[in-house]
C-alpha atoms as a PDB file:
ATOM      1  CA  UNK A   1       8.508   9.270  17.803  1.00  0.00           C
ATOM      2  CA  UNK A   2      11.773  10.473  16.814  1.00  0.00           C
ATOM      3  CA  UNK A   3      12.690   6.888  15.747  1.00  0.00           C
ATOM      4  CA  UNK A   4      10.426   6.851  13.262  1.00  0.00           C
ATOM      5  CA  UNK A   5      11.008  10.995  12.154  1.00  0.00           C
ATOM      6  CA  UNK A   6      11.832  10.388   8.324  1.00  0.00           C
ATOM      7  CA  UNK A   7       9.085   7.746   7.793  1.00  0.00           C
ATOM      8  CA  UNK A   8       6.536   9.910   9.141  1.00  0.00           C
ATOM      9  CA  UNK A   9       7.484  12.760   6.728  1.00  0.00           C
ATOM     10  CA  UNK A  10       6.736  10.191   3.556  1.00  0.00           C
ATOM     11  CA  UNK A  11       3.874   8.207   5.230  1.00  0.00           C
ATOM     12  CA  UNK A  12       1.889  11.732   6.776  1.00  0.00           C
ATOM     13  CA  UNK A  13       1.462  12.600   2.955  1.00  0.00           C
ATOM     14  CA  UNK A  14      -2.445  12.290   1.915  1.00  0.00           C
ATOM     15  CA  UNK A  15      -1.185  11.856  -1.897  1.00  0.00           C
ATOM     16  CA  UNK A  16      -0.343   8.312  -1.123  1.00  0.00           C
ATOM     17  CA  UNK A  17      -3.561   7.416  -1.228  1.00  0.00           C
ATOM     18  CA  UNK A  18      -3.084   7.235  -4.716  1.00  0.00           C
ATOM     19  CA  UNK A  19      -0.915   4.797  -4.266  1.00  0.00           C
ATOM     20  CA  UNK A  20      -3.391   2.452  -2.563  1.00  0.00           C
ATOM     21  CA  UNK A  21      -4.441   0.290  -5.818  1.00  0.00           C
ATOM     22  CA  UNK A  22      -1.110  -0.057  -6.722  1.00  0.00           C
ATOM     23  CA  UNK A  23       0.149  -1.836  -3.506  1.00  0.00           C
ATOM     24  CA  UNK A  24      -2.937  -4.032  -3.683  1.00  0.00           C
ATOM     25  CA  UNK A  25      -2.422  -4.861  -6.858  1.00  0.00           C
ATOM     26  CA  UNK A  26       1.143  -6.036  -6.266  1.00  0.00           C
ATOM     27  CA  UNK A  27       0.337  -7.608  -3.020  1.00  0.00           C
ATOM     28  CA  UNK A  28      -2.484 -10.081  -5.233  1.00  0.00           C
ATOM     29  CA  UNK A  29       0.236 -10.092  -8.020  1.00  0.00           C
ATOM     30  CA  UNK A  30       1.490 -13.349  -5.460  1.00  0.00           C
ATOM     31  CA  UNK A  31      -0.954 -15.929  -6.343  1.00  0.00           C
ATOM     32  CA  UNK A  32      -0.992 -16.936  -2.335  1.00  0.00           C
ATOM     33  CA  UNK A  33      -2.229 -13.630  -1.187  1.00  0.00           C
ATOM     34  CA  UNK A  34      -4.434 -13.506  -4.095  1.00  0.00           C
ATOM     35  CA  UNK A  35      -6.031 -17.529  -3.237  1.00  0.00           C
ATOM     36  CA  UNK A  36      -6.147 -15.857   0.586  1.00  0.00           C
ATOM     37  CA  UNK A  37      -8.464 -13.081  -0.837  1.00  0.00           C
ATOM     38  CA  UNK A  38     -10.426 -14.525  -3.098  1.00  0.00           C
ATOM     39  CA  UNK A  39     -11.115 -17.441  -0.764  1.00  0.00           C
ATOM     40  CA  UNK A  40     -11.795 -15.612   2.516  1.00  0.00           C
ATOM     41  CA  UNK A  41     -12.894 -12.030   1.460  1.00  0.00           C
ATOM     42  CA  UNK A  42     -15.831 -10.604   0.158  1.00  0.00           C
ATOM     43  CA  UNK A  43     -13.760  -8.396  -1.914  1.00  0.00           C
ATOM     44  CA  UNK A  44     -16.314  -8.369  -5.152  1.00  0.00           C
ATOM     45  CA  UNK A  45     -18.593  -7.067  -2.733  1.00  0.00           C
ATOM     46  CA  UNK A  46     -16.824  -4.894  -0.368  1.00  0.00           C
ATOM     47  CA  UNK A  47     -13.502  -4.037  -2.187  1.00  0.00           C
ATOM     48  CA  UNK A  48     -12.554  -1.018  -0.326  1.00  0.00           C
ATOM     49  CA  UNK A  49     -12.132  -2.539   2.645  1.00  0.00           C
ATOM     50  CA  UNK A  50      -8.901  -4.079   2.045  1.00  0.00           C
ATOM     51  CA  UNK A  51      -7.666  -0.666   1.637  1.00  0.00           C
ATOM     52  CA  UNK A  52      -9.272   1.250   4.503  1.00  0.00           C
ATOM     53  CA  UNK A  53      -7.840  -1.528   7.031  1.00  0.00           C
ATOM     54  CA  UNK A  54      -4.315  -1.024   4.903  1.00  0.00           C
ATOM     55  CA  UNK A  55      -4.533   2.346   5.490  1.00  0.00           C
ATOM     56  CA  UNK A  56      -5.654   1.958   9.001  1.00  0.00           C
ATOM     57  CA  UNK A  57      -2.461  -0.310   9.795  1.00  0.00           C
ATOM     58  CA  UNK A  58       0.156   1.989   8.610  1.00  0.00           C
ATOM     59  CA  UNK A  59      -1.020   5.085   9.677  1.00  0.00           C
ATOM     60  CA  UNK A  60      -1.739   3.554  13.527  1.00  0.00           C
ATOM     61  CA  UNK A  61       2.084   1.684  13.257  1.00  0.00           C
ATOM     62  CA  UNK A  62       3.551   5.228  11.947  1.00  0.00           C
ATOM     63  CA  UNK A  63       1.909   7.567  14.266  1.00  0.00           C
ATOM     64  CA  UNK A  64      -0.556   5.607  16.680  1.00  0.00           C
ATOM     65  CA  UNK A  65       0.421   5.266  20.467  1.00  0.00           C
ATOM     66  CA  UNK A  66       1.833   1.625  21.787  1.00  0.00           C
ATOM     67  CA  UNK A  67      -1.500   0.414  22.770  1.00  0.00           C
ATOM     68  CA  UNK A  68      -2.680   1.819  19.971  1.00  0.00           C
ATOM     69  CA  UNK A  69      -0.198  -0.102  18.038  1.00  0.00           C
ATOM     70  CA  UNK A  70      -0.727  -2.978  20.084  1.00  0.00           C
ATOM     71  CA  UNK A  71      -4.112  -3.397  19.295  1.00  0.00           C
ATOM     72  CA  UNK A  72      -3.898  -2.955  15.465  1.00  0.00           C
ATOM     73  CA  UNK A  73      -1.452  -5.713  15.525  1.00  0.00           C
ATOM     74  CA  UNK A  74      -3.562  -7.864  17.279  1.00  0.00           C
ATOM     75  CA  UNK A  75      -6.000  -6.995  14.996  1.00  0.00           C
ATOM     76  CA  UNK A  76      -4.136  -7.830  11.858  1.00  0.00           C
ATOM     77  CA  UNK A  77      -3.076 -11.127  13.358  1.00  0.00           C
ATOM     78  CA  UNK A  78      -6.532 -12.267  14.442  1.00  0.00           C
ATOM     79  CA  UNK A  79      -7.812 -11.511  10.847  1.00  0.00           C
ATOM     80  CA  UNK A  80      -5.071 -13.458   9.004  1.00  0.00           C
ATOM     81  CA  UNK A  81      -5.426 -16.598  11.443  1.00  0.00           C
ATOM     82  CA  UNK A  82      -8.494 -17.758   9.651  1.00  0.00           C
ATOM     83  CA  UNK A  83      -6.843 -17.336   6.129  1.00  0.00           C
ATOM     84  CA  UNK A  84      -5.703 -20.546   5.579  1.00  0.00           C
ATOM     85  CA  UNK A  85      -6.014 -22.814   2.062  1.00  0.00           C
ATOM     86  CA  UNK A  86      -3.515 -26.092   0.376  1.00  0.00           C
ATOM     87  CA  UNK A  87      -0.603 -24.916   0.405  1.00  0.00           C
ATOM     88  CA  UNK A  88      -0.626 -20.751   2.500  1.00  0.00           C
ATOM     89  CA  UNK A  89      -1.216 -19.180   5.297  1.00  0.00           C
ATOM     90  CA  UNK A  90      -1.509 -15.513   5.795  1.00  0.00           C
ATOM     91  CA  UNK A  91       0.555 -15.219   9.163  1.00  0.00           C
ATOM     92  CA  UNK A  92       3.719 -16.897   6.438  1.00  0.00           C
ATOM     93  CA  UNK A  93       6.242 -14.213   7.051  1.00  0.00           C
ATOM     94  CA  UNK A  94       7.286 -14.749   3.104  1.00  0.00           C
ATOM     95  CA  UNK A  95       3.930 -13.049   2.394  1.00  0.00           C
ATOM     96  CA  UNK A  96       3.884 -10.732   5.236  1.00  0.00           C
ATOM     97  CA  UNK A  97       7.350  -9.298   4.242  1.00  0.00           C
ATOM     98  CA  UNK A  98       5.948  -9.288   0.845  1.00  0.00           C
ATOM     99  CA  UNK A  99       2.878  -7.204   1.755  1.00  0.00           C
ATOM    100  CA  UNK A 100       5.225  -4.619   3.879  1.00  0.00           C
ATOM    101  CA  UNK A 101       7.332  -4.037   0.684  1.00  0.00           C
ATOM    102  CA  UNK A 102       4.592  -3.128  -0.897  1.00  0.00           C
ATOM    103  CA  UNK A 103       3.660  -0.825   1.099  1.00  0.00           C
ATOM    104  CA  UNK A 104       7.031   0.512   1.662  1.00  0.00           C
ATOM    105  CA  UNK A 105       7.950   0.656  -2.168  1.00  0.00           C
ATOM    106  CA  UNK A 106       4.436   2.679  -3.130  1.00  0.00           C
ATOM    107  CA  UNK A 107       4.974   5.364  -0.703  1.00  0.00           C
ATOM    108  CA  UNK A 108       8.519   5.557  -1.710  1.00  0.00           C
ATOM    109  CA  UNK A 109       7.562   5.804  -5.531  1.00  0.00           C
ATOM    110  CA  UNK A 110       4.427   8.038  -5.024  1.00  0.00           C
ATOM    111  CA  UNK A 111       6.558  10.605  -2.441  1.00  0.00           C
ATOM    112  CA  UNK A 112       9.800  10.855  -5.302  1.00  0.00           C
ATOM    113  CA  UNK A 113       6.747  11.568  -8.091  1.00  0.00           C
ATOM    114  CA  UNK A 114       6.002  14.418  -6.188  1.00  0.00           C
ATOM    115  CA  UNK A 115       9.351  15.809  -4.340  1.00  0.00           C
ATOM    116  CA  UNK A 116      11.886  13.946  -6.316  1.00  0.00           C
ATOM    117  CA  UNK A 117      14.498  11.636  -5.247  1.00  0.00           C
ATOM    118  CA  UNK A 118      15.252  11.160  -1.350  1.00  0.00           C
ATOM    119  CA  UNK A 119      19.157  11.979  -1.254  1.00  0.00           C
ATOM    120  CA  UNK A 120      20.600   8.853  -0.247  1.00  0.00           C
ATOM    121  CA  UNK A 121      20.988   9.666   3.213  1.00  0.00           C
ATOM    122  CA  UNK A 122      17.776  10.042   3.567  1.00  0.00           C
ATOM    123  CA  UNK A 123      16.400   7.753   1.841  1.00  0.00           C
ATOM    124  CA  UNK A 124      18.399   4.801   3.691  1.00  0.00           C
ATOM    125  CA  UNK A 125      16.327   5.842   6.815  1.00  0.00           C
ATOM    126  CA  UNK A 126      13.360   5.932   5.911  1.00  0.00           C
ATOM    127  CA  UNK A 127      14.124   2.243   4.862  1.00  0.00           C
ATOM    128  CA  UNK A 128      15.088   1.252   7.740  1.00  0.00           C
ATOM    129  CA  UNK A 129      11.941   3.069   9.648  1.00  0.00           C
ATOM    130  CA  UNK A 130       9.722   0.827   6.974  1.00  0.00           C
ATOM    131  CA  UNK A 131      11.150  -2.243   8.452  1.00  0.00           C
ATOM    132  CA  UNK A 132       8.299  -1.584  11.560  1.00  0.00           C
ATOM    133  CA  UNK A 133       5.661  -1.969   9.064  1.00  0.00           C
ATOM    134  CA  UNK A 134       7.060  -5.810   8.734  1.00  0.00           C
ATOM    135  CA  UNK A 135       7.516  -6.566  12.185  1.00  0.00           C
ATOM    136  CA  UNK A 136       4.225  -5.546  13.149  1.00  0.00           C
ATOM    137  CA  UNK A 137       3.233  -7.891  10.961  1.00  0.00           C
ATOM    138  CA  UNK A 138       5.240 -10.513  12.552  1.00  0.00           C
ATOM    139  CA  UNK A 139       8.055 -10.840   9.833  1.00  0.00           C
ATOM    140  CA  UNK A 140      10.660 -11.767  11.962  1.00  0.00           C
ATOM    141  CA  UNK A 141      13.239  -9.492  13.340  1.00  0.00           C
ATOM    142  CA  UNK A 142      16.763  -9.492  10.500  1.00  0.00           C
ATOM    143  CA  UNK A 143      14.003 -10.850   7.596  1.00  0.00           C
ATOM    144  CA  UNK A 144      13.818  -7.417   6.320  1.00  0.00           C
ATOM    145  CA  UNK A 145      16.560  -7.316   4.131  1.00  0.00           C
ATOM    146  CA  UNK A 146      19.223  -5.397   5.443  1.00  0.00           C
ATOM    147  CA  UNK A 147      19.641  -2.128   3.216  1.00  0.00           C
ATOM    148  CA  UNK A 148      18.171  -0.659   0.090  1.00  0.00           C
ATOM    149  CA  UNK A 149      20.244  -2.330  -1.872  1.00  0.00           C
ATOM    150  CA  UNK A 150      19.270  -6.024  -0.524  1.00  0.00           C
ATOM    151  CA  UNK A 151      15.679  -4.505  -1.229  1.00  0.00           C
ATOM    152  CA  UNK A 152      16.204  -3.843  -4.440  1.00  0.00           C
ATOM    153  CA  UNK A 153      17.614  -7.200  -5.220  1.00  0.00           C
ATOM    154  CA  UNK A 154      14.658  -8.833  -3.374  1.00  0.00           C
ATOM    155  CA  UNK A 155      11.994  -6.368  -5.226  1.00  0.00           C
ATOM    156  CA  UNK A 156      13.593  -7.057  -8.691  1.00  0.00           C
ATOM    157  CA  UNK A 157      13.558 -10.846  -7.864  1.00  0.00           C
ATOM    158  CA  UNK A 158       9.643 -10.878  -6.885  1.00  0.00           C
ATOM    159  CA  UNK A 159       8.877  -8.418  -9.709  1.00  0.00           C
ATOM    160  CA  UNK A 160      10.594 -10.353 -12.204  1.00  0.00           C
ATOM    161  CA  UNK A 161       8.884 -14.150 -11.028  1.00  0.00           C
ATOM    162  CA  UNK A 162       5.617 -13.421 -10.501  1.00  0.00           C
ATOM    163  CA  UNK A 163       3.054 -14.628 -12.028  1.00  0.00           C
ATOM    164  CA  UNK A 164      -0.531 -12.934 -12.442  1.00  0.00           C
ATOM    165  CA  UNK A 165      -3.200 -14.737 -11.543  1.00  0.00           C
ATOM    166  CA  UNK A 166      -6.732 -15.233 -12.653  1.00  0.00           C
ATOM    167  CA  UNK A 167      -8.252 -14.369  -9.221  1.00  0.00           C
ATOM    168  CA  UNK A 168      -5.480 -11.532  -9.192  1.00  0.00           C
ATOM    169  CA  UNK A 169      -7.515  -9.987 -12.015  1.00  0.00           C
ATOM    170  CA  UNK A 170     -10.325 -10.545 -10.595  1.00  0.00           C
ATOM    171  CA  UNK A 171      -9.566  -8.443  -7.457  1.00  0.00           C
ATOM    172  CA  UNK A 172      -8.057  -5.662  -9.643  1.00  0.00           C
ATOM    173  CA  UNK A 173     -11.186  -5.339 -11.319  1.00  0.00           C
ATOM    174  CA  UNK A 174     -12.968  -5.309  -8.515  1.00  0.00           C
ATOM    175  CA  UNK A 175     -11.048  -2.809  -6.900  1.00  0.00           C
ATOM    176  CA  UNK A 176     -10.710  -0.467  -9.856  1.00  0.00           C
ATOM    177  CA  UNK A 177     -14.516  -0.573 -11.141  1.00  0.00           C
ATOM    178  CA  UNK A 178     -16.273  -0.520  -7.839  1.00  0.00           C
ATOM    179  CA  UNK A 179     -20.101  -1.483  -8.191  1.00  0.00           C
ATOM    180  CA  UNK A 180     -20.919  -0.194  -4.342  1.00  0.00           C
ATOM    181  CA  UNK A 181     -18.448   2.739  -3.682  1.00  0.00           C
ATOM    182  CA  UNK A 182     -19.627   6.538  -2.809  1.00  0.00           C
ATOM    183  CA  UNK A 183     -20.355   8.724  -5.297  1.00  0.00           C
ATOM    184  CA  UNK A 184     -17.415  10.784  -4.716  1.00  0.00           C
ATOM    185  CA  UNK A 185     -14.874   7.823  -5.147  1.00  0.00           C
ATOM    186  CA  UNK A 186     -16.393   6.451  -8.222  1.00  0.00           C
ATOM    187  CA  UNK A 187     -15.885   9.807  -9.834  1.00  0.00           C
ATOM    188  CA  UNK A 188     -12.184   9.873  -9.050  1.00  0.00           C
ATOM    189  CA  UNK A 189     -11.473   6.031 -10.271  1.00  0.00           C
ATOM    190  CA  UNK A 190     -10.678   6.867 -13.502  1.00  0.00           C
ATOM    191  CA  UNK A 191      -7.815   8.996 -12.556  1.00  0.00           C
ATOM    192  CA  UNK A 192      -6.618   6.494 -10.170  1.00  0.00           C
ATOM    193  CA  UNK A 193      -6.862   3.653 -12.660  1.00  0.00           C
ATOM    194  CA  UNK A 194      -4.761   5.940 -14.870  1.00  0.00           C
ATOM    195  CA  UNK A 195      -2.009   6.430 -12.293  1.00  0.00           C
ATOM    196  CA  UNK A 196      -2.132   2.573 -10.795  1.00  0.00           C
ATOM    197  CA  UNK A 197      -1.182   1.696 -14.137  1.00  0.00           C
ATOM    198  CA  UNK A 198       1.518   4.163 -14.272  1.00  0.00           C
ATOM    199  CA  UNK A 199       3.043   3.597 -11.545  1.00  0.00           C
ATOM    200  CA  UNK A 200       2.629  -0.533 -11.424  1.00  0.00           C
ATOM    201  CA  UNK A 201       6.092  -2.313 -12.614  1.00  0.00           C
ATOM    202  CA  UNK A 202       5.602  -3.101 -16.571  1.00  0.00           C
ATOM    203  CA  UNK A 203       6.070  -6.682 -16.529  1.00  0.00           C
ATOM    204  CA  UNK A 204       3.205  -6.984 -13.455  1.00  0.00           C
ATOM    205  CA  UNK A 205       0.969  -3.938 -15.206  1.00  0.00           C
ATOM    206  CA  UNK A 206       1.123  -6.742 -18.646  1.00  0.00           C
ATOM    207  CA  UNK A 207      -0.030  -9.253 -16.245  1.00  0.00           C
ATOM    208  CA  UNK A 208      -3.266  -7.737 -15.393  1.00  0.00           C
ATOM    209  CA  UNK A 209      -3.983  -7.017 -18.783  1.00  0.00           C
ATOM    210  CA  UNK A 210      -3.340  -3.154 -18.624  1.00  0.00           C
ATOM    211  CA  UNK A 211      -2.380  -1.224 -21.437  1.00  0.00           C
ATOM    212  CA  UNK A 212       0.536   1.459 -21.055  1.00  0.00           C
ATOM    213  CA  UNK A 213       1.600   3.270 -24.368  1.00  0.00           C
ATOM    214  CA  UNK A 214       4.168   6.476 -25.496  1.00  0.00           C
ATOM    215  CA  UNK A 215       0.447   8.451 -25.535  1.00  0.00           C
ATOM    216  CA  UNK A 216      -0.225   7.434 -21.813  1.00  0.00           C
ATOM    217  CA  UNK A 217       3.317   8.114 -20.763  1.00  0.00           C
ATOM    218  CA  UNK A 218       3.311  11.538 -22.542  1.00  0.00           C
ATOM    219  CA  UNK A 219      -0.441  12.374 -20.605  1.00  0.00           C
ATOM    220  CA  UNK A 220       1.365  11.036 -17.478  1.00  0.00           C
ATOM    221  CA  UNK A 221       4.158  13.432 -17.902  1.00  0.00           C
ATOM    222  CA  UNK A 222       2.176  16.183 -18.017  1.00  0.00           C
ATOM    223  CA  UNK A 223      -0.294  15.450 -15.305  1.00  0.00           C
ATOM    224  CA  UNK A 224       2.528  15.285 -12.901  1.00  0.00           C
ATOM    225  CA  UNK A 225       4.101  18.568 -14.101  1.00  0.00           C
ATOM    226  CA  UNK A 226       0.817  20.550 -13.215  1.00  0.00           C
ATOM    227  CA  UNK A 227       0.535  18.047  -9.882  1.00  0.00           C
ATOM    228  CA  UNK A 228       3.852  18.248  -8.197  1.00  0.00           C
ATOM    229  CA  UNK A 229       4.487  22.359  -8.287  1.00  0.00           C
ATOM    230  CA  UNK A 230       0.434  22.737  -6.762  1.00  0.00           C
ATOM    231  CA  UNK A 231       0.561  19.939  -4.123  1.00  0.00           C
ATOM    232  CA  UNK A 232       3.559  21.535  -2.611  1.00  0.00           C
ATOM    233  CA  UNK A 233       1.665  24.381  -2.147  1.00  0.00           C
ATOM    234  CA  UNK A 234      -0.805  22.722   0.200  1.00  0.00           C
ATOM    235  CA  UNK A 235      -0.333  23.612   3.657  1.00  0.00           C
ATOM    236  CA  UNK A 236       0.897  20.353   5.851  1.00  0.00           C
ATOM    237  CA  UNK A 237      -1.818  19.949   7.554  1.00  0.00           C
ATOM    238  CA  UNK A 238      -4.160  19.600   4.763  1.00  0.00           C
ATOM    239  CA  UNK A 239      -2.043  17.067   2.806  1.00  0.00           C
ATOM    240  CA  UNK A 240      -2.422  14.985   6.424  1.00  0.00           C
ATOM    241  CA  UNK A 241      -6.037  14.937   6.410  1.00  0.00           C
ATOM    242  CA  UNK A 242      -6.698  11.497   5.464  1.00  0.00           C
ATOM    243  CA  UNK A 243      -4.234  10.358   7.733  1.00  0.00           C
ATOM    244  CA  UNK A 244      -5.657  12.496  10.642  1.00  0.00           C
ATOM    245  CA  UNK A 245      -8.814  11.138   9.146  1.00  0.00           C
ATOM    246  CA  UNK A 246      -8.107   7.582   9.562  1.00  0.00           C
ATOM    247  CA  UNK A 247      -6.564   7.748  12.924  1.00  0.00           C
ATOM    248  CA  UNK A 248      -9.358   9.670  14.106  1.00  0.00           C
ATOM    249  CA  UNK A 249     -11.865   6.931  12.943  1.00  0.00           C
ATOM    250  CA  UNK A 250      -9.652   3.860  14.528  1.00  0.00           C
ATOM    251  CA  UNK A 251      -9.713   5.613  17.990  1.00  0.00           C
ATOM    252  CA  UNK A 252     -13.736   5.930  17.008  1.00  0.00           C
ATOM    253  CA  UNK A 253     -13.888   2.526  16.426  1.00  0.00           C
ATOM    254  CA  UNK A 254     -11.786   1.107  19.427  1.00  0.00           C
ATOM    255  CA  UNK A 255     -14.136   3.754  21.965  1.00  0.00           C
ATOM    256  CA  UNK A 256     -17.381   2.347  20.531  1.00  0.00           C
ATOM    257  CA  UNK A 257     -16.133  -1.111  20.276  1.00  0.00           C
ATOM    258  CA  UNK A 258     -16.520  -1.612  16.460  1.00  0.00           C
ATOM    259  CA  UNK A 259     -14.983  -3.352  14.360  1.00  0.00           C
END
């Protein structure tokens, strides 16, 4: 879709993957999306799932077909309606729109890591392309603040009031010290535990309890000096293999009629 063009370009990058923790972690850092998980997920058990259907959902709104899009959606929406508790609701367009920041602001932050800043140009579309990653979750249409800089006072504002739950930390450590996870991914979670703390915001990184000094700062430094100059170097295709991957497995999934 050529609406879509400079999203695409930032979302079709397998590196944000490594971004995946982070957004969860902020997402939980609300205390109503972390009461909605911890009351009505599995997540101690099964906490990669929240990620693969994450993962799922922007890659089929990004580059899915309308029915394809159309059915994720409905997806998404039947799966929240349950998620209900004193005092939130997980269709609440507050936490929806807070969810598609999220999502918007890791890929943004993992993507200028690794090819430096967007020029500003550039960067104001692909914030307006995000904006489809809130209405498809039913945030209503002119809730998406209106331009980066709106976004940035909204981010700053949620950043700077939130308050870190006990259940919050509870998810993170689920997610970040899997019990059942394949072999491969266990290996790998220290080095994303090392960059989900790097890249969380410091006041919401305290909040969980996660330490961040000059001698983590100075490893991070250096990881991503040896990282950025090799990942350009991967071919295109291969940095879009997970989400080739996932989109492959969705259309799987909708053939066989799982879930």
């Amino acid at each position: 879709m050529v609406g879509n063009a400079e999203m695409r370009k930032v979302a079709r990058e397998g590196a944000l993957l490594a971004g995946g923790a982070r957004a969860i972690l902020l997402q939980v850092a609300h205390p109503d999306v972390a009461r909605g998980v911890a009351e009505h997920s599995d997540f101690a058990a099964r906490p990669l799932d929240r990620l693969r259907a994450t993962l799922t959902y922007v890659y089929a709104v990004t580059f899915g077909t309308p029915d394809e899009i159309a059915a994720v959606t409905a997806m998404v929406t039947e799966a929240h309606r349950p998620v209900t508790g004193p005092g939130y609701r997980a269709s609440d367009p507050e936490l929806q729109l807070w969810v598609a920041a999220t999502l918007y602001d890791t890929a943004v932050v993992v993507y200028e890591e690794l090819f430096g800043p967007l020029d500003p140009a550039r960067a104001e579309k692909v914030y307006e392309q995000y904006a489809v990653l809130g209405t498809a979750l039913q945030v209503p249409d002119g809730h998406w603040p209106a331009d980066r800089a709106a976004f940035s006072a909204y981010w700053r504002h949620m950043v700077d009031t939130l308050e870190v739950a006990d259940e919050a930390r509870r998810v993170a450590h689920d997610l970040l010290h899997p019990v059942q996870a394949p072999l491969p991914l266990k290996a790998a979670m220290p080095l994303n535990r090392f960059l989900t703390a790097a890249w969380l915001p410091e006041r919401i990184r305290h909040g969980y309890g996660i330490g961040w000094g000059d001698a983590d700062q100075r490893r991070y430094d250096l990881l991503m000096r040896l990282a950025r100059p090799i990942y350009r170097l991967v071919p295109v295709p291969l940095r879009e293999v997970p989400k080739t991957w996932y989109l492959h497995d969705l259309r799987k999934r909708k053939i066989s009629g799982a879930g």
